[in-house]
N, C-alpha and C. Protein backbone atom coordinates (compact mmCIF):
# COMPACT_ATOMS: atom_id res chain seq x y z
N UNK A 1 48.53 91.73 67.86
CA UNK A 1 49.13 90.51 67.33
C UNK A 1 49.50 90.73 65.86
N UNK A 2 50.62 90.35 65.43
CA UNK A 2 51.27 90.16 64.26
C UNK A 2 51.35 89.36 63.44
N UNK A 3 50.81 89.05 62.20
CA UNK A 3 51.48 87.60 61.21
C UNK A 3 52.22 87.87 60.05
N UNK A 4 53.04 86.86 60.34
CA UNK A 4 53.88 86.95 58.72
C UNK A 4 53.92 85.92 58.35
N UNK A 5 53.60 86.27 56.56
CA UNK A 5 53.33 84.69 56.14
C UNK A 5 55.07 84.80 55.30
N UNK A 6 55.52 83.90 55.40
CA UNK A 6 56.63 83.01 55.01
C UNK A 6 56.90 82.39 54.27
N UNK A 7 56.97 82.74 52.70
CA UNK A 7 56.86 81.76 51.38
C UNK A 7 58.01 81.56 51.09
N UNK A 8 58.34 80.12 50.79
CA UNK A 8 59.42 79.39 50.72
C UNK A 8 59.36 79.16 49.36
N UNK A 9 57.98 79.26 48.52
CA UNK A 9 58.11 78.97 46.95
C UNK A 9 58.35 80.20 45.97
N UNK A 10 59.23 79.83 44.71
CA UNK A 10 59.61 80.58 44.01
C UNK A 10 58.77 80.79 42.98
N UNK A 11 57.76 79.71 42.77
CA UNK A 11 56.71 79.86 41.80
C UNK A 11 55.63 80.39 41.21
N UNK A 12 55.11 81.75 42.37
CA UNK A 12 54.14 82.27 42.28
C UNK A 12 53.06 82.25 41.98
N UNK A 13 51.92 82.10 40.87
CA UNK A 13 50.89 82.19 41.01
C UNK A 13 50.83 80.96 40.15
N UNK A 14 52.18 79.86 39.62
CA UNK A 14 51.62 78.31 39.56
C UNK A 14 52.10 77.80 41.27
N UNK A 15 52.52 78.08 42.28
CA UNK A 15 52.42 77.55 43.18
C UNK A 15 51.13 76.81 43.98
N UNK A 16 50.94 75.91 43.78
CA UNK A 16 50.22 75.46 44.94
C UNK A 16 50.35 75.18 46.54
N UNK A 17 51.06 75.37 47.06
CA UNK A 17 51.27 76.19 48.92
C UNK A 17 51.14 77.64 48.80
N UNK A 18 51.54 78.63 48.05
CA UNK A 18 50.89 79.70 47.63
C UNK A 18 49.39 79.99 47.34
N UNK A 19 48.94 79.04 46.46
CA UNK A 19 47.53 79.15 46.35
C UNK A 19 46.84 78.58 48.09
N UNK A 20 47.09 77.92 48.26
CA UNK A 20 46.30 77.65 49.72
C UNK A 20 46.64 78.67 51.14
N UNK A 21 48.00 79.46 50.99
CA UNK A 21 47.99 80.31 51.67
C UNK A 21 47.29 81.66 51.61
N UNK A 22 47.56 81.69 50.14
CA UNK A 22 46.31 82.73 49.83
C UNK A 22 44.92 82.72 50.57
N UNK A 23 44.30 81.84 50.15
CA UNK A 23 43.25 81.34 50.92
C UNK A 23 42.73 81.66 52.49
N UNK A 24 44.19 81.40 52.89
CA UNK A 24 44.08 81.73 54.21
C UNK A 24 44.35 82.69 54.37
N UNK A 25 45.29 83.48 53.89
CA UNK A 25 45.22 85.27 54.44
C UNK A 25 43.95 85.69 53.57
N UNK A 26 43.27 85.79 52.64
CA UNK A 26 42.03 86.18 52.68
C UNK A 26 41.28 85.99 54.23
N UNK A 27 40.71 85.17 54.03
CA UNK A 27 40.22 84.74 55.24
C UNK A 27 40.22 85.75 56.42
N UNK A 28 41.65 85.89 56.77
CA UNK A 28 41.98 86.58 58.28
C UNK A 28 41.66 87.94 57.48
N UNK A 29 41.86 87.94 57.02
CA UNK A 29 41.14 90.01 56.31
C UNK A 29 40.17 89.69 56.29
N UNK A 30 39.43 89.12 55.93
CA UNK A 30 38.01 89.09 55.54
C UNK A 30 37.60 88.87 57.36
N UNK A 31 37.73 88.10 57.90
CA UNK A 31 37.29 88.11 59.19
C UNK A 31 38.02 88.92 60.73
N UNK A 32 39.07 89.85 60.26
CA UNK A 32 39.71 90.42 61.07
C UNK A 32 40.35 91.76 60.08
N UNK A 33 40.14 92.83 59.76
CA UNK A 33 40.63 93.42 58.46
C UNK A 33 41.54 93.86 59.02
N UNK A 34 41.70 94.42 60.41
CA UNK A 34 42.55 95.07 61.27
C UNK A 34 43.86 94.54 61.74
N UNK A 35 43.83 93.02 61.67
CA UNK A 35 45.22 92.31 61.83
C UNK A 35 46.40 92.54 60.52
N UNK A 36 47.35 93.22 61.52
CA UNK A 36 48.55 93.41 60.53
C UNK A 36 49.22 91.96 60.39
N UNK A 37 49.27 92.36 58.70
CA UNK A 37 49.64 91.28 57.79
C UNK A 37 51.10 91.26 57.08
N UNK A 38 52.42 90.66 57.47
CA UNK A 38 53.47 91.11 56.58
C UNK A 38 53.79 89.53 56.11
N UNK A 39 54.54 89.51 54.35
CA UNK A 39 54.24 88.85 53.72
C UNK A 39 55.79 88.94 53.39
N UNK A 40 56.91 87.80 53.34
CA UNK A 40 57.92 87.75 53.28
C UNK A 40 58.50 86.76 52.36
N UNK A 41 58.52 86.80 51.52
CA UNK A 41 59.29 85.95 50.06
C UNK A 41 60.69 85.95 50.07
N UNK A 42 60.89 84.63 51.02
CA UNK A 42 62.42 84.32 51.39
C UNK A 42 62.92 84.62 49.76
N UNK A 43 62.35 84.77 48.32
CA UNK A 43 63.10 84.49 47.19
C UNK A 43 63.75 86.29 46.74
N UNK A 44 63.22 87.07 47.67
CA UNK A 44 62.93 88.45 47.12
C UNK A 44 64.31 89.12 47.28
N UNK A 45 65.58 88.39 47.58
CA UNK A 45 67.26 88.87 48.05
C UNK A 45 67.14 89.68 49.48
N UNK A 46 66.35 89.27 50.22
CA UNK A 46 67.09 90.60 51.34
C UNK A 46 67.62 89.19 52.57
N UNK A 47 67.26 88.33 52.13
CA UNK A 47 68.11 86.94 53.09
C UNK A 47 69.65 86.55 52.98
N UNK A 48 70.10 87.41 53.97
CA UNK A 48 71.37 87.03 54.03
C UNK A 48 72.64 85.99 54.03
N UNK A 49 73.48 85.93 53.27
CA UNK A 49 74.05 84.29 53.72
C UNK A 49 74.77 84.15 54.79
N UNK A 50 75.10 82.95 55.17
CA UNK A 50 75.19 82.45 56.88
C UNK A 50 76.48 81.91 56.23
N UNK A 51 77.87 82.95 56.45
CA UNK A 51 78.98 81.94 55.62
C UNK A 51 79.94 82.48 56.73
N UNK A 52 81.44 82.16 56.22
CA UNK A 52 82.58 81.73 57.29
C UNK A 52 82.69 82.87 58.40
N UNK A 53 82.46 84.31 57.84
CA UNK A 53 82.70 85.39 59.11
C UNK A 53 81.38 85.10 60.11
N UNK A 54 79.92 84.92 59.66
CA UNK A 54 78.95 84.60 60.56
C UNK A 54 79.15 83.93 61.81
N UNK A 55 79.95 82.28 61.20
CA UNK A 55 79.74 81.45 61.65
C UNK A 55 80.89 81.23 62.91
N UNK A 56 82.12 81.92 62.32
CA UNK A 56 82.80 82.51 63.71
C UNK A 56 82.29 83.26 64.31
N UNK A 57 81.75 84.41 64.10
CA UNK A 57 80.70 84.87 65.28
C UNK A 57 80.00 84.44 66.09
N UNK A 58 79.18 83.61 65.30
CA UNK A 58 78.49 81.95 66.29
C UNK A 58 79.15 81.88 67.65
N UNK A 59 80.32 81.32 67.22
CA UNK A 59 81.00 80.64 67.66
C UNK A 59 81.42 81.27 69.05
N UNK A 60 81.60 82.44 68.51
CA UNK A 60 82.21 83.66 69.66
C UNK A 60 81.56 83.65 70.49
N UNK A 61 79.96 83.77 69.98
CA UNK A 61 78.53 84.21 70.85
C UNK A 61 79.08 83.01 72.31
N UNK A 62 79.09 81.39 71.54
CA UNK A 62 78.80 80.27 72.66
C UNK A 62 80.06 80.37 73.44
N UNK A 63 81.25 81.21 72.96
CA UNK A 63 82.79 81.44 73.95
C UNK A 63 82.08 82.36 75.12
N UNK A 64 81.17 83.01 74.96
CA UNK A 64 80.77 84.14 75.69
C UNK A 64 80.92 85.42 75.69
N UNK A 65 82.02 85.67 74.32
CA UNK A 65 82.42 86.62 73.69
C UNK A 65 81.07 87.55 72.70
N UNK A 66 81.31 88.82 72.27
CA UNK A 66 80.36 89.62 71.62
C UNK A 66 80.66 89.97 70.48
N UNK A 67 80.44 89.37 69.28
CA UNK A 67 80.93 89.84 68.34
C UNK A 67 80.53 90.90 67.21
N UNK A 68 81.55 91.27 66.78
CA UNK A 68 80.99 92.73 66.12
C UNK A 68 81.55 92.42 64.51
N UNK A 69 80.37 92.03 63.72
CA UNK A 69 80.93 92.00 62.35
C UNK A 69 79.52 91.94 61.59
N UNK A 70 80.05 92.88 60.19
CA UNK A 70 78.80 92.89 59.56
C UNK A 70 77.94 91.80 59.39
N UNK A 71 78.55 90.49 59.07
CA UNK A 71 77.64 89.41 58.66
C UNK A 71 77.30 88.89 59.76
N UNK A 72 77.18 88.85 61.42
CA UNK A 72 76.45 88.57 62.68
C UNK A 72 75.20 89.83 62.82
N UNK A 73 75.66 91.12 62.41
CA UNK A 73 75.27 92.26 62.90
C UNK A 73 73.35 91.66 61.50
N UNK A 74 73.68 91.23 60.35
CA UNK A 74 73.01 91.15 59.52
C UNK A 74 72.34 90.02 59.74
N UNK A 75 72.74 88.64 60.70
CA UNK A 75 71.47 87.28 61.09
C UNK A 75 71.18 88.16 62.26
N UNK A 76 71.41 89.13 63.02
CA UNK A 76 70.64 89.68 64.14
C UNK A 76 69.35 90.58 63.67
N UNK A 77 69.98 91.17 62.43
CA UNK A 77 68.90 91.64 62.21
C UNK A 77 67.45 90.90 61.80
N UNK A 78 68.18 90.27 60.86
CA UNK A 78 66.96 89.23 59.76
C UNK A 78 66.17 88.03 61.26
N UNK A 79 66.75 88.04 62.67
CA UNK A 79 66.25 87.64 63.79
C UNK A 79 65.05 87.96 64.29
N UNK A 80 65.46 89.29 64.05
CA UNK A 80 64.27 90.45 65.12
C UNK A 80 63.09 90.52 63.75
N UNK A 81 63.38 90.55 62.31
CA UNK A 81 62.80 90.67 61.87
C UNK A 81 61.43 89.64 61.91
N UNK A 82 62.11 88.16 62.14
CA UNK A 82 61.46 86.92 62.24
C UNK A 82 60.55 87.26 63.18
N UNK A 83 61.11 87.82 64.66
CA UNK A 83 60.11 87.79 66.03
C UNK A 83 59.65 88.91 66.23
N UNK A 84 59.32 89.53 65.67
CA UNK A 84 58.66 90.50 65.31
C UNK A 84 57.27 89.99 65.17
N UNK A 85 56.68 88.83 64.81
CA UNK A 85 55.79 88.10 64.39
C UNK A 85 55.17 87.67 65.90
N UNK A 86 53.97 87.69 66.09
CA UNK A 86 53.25 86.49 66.88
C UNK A 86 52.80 84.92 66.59
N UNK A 87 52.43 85.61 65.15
CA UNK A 87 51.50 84.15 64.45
C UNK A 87 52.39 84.33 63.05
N UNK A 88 52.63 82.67 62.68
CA UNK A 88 53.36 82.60 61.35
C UNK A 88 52.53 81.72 60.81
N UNK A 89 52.55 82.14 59.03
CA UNK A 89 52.19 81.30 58.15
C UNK A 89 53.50 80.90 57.30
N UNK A 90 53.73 79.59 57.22
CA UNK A 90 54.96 79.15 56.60
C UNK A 90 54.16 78.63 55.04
N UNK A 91 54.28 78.47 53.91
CA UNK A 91 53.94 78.00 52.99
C UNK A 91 55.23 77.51 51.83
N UNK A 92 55.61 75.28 52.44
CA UNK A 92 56.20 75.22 52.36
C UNK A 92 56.17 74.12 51.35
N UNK A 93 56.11 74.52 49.67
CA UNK A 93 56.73 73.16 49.12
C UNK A 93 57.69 71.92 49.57
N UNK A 94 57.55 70.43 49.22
CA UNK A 94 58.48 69.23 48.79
C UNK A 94 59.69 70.01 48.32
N UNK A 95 60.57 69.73 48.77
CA UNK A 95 61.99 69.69 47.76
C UNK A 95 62.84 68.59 47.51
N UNK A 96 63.02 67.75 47.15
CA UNK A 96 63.85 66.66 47.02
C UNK A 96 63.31 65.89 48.51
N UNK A 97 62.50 65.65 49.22
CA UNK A 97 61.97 64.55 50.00
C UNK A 97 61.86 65.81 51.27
N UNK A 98 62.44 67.22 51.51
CA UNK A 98 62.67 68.11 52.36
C UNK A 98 62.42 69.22 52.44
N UNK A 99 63.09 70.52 52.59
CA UNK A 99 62.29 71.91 52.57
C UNK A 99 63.11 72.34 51.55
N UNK A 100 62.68 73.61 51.08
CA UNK A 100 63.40 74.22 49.96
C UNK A 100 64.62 74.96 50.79
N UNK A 101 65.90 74.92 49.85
CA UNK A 101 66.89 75.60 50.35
C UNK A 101 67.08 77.15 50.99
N UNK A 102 65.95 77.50 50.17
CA UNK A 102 66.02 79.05 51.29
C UNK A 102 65.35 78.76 52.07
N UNK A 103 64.49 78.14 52.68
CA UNK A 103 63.98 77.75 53.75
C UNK A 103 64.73 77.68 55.16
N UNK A 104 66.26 76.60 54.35
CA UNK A 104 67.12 76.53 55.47
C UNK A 104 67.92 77.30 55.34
N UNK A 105 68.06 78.48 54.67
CA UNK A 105 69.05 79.46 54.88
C UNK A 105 68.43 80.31 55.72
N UNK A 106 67.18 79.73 56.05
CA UNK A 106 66.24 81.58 56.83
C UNK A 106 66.51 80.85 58.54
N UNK A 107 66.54 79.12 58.58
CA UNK A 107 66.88 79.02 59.69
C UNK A 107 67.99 78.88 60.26
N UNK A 108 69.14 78.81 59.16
CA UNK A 108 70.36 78.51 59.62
C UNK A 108 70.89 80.41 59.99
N UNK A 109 70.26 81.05 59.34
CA UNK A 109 70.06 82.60 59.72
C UNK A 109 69.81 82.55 61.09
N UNK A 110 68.85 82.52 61.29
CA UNK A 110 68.32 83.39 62.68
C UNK A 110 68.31 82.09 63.83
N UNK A 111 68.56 81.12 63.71
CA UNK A 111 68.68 80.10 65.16
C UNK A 111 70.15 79.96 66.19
N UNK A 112 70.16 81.29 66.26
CA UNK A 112 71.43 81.85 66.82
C UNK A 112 71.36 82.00 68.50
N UNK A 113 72.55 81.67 68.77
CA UNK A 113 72.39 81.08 70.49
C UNK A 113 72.13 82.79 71.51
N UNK A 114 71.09 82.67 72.35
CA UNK A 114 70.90 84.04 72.58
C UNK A 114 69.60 84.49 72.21
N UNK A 115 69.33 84.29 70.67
CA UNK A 115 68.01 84.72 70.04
C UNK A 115 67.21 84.01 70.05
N UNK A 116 67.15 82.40 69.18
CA UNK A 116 66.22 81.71 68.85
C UNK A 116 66.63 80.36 70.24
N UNK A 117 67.23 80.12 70.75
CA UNK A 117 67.71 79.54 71.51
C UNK A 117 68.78 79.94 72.93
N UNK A 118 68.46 79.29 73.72
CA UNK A 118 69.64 78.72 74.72
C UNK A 118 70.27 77.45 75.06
N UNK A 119 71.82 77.56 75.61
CA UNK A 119 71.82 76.24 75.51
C UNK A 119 73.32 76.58 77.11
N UNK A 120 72.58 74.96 77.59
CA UNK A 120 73.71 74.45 78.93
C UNK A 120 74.12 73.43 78.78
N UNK A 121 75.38 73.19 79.15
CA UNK A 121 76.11 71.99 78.77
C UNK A 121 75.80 71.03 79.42
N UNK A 122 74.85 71.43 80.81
CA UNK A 122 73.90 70.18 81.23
C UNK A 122 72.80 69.74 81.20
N UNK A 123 71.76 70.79 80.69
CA UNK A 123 70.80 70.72 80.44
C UNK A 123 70.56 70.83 78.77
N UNK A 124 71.31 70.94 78.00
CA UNK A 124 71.28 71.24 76.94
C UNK A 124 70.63 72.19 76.14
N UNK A 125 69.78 72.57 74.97
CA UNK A 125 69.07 73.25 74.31
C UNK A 125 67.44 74.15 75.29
N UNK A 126 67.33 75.46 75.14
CA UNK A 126 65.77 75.56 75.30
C UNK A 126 65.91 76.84 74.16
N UNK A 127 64.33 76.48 73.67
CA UNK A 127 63.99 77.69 72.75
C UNK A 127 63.42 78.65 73.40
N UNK A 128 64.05 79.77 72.55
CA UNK A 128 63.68 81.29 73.06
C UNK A 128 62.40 81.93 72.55
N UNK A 129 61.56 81.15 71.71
CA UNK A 129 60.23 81.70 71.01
C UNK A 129 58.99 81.57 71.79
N UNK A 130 59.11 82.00 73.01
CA UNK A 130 58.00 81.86 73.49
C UNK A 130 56.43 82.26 73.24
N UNK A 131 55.22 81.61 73.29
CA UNK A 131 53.74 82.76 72.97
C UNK A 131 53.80 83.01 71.91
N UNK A 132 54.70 81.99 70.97
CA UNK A 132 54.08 82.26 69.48
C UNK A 132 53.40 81.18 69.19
N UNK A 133 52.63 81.26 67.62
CA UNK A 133 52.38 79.88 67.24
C UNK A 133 52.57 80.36 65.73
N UNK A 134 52.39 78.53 64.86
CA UNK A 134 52.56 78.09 63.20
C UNK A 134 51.44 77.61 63.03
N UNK A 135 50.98 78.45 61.75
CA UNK A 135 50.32 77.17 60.94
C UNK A 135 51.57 77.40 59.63
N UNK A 136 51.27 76.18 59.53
CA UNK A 136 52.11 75.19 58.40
C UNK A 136 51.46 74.87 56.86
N UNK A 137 51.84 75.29 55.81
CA UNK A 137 51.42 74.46 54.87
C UNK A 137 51.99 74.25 54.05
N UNK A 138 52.26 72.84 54.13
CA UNK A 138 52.80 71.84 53.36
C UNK A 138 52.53 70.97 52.00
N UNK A 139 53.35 70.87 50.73
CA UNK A 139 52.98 70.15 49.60
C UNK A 139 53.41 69.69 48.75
N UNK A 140 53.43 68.44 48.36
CA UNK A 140 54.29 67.84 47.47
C UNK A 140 53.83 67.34 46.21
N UNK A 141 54.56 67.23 45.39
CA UNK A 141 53.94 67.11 44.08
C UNK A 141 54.47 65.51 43.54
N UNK A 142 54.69 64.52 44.08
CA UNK A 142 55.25 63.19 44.61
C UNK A 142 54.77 62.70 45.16
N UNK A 143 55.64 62.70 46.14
CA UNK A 143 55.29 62.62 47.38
C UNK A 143 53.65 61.91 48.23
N UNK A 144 53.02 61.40 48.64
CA UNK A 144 51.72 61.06 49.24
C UNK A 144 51.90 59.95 50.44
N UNK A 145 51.39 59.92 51.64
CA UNK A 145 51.86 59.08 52.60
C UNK A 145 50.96 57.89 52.29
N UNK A 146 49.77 57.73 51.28
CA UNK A 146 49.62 56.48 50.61
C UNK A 146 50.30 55.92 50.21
N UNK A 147 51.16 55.83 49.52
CA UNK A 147 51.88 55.88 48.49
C UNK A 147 53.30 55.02 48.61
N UNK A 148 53.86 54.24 48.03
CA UNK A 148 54.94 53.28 48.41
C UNK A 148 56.23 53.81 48.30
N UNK A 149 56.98 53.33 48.81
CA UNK A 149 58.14 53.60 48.54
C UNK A 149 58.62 54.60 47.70
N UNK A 150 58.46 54.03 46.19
CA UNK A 150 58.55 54.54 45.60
C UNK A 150 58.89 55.89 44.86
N UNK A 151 57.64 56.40 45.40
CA UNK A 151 57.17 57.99 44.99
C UNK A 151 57.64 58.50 46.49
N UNK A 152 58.71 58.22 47.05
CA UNK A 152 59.87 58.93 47.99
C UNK A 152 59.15 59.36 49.27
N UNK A 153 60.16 60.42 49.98
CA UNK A 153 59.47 59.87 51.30
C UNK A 153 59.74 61.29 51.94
N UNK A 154 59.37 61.28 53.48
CA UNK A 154 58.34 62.65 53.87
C UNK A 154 59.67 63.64 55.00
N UNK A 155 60.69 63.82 54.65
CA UNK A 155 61.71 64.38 55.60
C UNK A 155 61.29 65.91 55.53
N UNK A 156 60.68 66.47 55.39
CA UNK A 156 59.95 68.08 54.57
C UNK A 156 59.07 68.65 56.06
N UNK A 157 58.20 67.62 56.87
CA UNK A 157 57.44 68.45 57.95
C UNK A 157 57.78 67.57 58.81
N UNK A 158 59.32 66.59 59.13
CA UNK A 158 59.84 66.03 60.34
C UNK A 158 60.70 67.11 60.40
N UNK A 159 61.26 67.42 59.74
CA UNK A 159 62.16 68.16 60.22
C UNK A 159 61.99 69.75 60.79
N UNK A 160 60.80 70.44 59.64
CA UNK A 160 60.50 71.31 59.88
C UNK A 160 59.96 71.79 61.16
N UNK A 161 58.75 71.36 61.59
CA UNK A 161 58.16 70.92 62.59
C UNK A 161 59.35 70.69 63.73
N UNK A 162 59.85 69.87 64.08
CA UNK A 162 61.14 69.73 64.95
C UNK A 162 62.49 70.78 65.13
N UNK A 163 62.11 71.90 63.93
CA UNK A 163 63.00 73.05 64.04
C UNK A 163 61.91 74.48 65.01
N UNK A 164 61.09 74.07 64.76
CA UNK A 164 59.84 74.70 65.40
C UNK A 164 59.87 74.47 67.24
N UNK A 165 59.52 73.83 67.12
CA UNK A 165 59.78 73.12 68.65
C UNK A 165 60.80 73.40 69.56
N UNK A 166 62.16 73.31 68.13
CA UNK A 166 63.19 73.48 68.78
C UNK A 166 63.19 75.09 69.23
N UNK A 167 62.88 75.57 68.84
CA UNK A 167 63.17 76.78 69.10
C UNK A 167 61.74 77.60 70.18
N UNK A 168 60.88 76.82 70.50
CA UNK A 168 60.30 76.87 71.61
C UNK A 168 58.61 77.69 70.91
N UNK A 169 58.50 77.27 69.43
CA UNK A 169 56.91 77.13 68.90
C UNK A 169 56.19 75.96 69.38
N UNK A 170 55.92 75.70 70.06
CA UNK A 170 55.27 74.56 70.26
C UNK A 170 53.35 73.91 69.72
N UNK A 171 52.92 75.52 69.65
CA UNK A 171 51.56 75.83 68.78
C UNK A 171 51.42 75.32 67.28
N UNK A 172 51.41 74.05 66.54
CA UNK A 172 51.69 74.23 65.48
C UNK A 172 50.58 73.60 64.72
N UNK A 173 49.69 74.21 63.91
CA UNK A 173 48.93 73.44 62.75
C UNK A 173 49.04 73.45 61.70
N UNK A 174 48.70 72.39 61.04
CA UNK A 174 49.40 72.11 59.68
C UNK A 174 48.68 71.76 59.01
N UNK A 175 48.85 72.27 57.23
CA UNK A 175 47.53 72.07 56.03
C UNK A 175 48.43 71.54 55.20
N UNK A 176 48.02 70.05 54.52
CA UNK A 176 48.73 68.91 53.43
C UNK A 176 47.65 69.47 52.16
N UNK A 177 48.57 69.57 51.21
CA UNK A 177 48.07 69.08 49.90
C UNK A 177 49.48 68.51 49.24
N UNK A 178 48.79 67.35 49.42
CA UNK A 178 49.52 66.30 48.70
C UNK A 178 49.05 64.61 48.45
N UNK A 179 49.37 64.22 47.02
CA UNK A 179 50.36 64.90 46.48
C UNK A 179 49.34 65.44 45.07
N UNK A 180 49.93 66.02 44.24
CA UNK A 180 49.04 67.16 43.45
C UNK A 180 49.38 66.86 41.80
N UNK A 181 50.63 65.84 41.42
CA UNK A 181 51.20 65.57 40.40
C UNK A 181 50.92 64.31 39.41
N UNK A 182 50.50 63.32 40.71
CA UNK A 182 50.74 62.20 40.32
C UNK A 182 49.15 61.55 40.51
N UNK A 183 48.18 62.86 40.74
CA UNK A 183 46.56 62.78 41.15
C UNK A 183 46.13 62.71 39.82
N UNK A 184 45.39 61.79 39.40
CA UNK A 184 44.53 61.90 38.14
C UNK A 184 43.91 63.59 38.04
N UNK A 185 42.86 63.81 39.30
CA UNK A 185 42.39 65.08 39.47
C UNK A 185 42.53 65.53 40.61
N UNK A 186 43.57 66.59 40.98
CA UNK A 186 43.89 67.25 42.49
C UNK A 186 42.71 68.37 42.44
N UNK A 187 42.23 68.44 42.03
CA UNK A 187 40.74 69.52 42.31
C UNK A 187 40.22 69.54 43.97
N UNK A 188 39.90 68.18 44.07
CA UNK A 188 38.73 67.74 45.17
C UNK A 188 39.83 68.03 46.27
N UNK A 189 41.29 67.40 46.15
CA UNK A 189 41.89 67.44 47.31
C UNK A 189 42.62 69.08 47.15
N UNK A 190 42.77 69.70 46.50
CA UNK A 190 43.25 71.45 46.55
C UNK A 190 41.61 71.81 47.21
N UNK A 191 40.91 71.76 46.98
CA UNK A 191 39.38 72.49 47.74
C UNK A 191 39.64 71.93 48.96
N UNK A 192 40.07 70.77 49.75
CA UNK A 192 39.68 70.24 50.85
C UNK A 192 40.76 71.09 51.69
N UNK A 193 41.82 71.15 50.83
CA UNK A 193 43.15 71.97 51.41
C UNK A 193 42.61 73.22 51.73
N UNK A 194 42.25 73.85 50.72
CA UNK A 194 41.76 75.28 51.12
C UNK A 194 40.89 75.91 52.06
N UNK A 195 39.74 74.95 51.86
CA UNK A 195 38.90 74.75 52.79
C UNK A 195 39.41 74.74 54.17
N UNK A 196 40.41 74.09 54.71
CA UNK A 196 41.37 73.53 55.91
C UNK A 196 41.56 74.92 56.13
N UNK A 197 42.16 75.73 54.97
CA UNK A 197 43.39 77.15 55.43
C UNK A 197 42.45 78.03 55.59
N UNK A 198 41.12 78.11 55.29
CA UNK A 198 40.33 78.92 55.62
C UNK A 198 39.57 78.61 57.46
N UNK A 199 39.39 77.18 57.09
CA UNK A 199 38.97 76.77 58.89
C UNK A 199 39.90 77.14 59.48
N UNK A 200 41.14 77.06 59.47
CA UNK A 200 42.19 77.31 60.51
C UNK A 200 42.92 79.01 60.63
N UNK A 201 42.47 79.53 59.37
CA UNK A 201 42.56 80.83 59.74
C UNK A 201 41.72 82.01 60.47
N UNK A 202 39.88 80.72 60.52
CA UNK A 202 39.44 81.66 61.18
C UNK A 202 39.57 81.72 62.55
N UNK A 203 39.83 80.24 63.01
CA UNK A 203 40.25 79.83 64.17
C UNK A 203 42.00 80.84 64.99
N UNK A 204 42.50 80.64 64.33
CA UNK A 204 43.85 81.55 64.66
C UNK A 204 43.46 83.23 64.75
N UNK A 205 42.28 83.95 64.12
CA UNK A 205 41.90 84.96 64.15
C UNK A 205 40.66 85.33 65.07
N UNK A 206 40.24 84.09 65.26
CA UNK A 206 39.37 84.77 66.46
C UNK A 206 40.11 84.74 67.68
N UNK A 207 41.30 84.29 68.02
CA UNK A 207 42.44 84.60 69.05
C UNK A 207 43.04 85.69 68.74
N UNK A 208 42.79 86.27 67.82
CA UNK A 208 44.29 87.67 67.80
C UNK A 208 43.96 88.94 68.45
């Protein structure tokens, strides 16, 4: 079994979804040393963009046609790279009420008809990710589902979560710290978080 953890933040060691993922890949080393671990920083340039030659390719794919062009040949790759994985750790800041933009460039990448999906014009959509699973961790610095109106609202793990699914993860657990900004003292609730990524990593590792 394989994991790759999946950092969507650019912030590094002030990140907090970073700090709690940390947490949790300790953990799975510390209680599994032997599980291969790959660690992928959508920020690091090797994520390709999904622009006009791609997206005719797309297009080609659902004609039934095969297309041959560097920028298809390059979301096929960055595909296999994704499923390559059994078990994913996503570690996913708030962005404006949603996910961070490379986030959705990694799925507008690889949810390509064939790979991450199928689809019938009568039955519509099924995902192609079978026998994997997510843990999730999620955090906003706003954001809190206490919290009114106001301090904005939670489109960040509806959607995410529902891109998951879509594509046929259906395994998914998920670690909140939030929100972390607007806390007199986020101490108690970053320990409870961590605490979480450590329970759930040992749990995901005594399956691998």
């Amino acid at each position: 079994m394989k994991l790759l953890h999946i950092a969507a933040s650019p912030r590094g060691r002030d990140s907090e979804s970073l700090a709690v993922a940390g947490a949790f890949l300790d953990t799975v080393r510390e209680v599994n040393p032997d599980t291969p671990i790959t660690e992928w920083n959508l920020w690091d340039g090797t994520l390709p963009p999904f622009g006009p030659a791609a997206v005719a390719a797309k297009m080609a794919v659902f004609a039934g046609q095969t297309p041959s062009d560097p920028a298809w040949d390059a979301a096929v790759a960055t595909f296999r790279r994704f499923d390559e994985a059994d078990t994913y750790l996503f570690s996913v800041p708030m962005w404006n009420a949603g996910i961070p933009y490379i986030l959705k460039q990694l799925i507008d990448v690889i949810s390509q008809p064939g790979l991450a999906f199928g689809f019938d014009p009568t039955s519509g959509y099924t995902g192609l990710l079978r026998g994997k699973r997510a843990a999730v961790i999620y955090t906003s610095a706003v954001y809190g589902p206490a919290l009114p109106p106001s301090f904005g609202a939670d489109f960040q793990s509806p959607y995410f979560e529902d891109w998951l699914r879509w594509t046929g993860i259906s395994d998914i657990t998920t670690i909140h710290f939030r929100p972390n900004l607007v806390t007199a003292d986020p101490t108690a609730a970053r320990h409870t978080a961590q605490t979480q990524a450590r329970t759930v990593a040992k749990l995901l590792t005594a399956t691998l």
